[in-house]
Protein backbone atom coordinates (compact mmCIF):
# COMPACT_ATOMS: atom_id res chain seq x y z
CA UNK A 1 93.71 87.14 102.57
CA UNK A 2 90.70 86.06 104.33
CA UNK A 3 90.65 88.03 107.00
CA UNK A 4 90.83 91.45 104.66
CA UNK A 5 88.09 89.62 102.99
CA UNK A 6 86.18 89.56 106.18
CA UNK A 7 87.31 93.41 107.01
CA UNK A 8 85.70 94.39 103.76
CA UNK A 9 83.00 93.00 103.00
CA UNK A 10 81.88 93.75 106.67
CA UNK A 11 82.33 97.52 105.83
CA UNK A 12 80.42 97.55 102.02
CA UNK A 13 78.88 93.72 101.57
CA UNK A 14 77.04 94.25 98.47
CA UNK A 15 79.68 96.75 97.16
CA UNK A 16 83.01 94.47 97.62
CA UNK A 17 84.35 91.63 95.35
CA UNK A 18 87.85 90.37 95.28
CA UNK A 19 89.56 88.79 92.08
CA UNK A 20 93.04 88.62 92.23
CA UNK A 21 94.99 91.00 93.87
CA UNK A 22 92.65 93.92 92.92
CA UNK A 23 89.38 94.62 94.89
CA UNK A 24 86.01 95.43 92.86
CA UNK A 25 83.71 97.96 94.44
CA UNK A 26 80.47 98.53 92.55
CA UNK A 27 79.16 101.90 91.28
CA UNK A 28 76.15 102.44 89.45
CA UNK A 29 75.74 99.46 88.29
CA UNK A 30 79.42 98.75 86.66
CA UNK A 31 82.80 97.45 88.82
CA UNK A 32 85.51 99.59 89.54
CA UNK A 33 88.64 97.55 90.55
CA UNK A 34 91.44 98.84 92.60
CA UNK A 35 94.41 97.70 94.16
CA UNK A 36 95.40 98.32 97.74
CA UNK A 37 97.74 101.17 97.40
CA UNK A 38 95.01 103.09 95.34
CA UNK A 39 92.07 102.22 98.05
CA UNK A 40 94.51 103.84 100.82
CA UNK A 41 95.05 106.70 98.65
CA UNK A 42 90.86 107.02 97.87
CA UNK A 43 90.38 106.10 101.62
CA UNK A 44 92.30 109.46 102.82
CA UNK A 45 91.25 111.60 99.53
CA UNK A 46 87.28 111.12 100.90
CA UNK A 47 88.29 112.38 103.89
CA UNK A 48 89.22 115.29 102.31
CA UNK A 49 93.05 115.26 102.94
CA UNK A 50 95.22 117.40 100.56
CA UNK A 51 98.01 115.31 98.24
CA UNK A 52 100.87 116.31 100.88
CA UNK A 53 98.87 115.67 103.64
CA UNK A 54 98.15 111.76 101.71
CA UNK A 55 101.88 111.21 101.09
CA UNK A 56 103.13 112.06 104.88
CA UNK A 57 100.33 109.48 105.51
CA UNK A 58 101.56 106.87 103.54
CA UNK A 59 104.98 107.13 103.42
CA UNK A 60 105.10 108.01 99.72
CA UNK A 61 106.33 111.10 97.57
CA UNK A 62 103.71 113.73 96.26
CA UNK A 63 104.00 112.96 93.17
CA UNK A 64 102.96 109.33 93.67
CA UNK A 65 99.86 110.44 95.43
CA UNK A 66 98.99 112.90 91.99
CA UNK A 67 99.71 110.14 89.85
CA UNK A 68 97.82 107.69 91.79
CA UNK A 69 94.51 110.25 92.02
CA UNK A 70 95.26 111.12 88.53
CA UNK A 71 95.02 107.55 87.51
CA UNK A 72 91.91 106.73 89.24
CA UNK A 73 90.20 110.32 87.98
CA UNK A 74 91.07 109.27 84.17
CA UNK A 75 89.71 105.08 85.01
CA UNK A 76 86.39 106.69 86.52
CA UNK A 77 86.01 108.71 83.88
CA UNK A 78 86.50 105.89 81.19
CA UNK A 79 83.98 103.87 83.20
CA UNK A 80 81.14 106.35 83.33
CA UNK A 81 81.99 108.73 80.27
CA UNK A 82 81.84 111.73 82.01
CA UNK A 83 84.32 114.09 83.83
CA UNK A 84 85.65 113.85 87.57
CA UNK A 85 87.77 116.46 88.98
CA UNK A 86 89.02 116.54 92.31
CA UNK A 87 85.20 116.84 94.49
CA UNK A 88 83.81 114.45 92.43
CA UNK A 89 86.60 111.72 93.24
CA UNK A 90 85.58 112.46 97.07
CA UNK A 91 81.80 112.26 96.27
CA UNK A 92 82.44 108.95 94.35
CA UNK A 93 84.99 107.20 97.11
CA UNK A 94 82.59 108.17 99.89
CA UNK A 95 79.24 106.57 97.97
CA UNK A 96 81.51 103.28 98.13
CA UNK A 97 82.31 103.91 101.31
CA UNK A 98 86.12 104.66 101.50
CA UNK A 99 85.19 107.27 104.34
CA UNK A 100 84.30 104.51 106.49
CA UNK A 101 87.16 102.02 106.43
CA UNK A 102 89.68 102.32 109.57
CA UNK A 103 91.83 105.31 110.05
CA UNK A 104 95.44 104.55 109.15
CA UNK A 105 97.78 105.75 112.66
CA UNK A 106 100.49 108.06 111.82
């Protein structure tokens, strides 16, 4: 656990906390917390790969991917009170960063 610790907060320091097994970004001003599978999901969906595209990736059906983005979309939107579609998820998940973490090989 440490060493993902180390991984992350090295990438976004004053962006990252970890409390149990989710990790907490922060966002104007408020925490967003996500597990792992939906920070590899937001890591390939701000750099702008399609849902197939995610799934081949990750070894998961299409319809996990949709439900996963789908999921995050309607938690952002709770947060913040306003609407995200699609571009606005990849705005969002670069401004924390997700563009930057290390490229998944496959």
């Amino acid at each position: 656990m440490l060493q993902n610790e180390q991984i992350n907060l090295a990438i976004a320091p004053e962006k990252t906390l970890f409390i149990n097994r989710k990790i907490l970004y922060i966002y104007k001003g408020k925490y967003l917390a996500f597990t792992a599978k939906q920070i590899d999901v937001l890591h390939l969906v701000s750099l702008g790969y399609s849902n197939a595209k995610i799934a081949k990736r990750l070894f998961m059906k299409e319809s996990t991917v949709k439900l996963i983005t789908y999921r995050i979309m309607r938690y952002i939107e709770r947060s913040f009170k306003e609407k995200v579609d699609r571009f606005s998820l990849i705005v969002i998940a670069q401004k924390l960063g997700f563009n930057s973490l290390p490229k998944i090989n496959n």
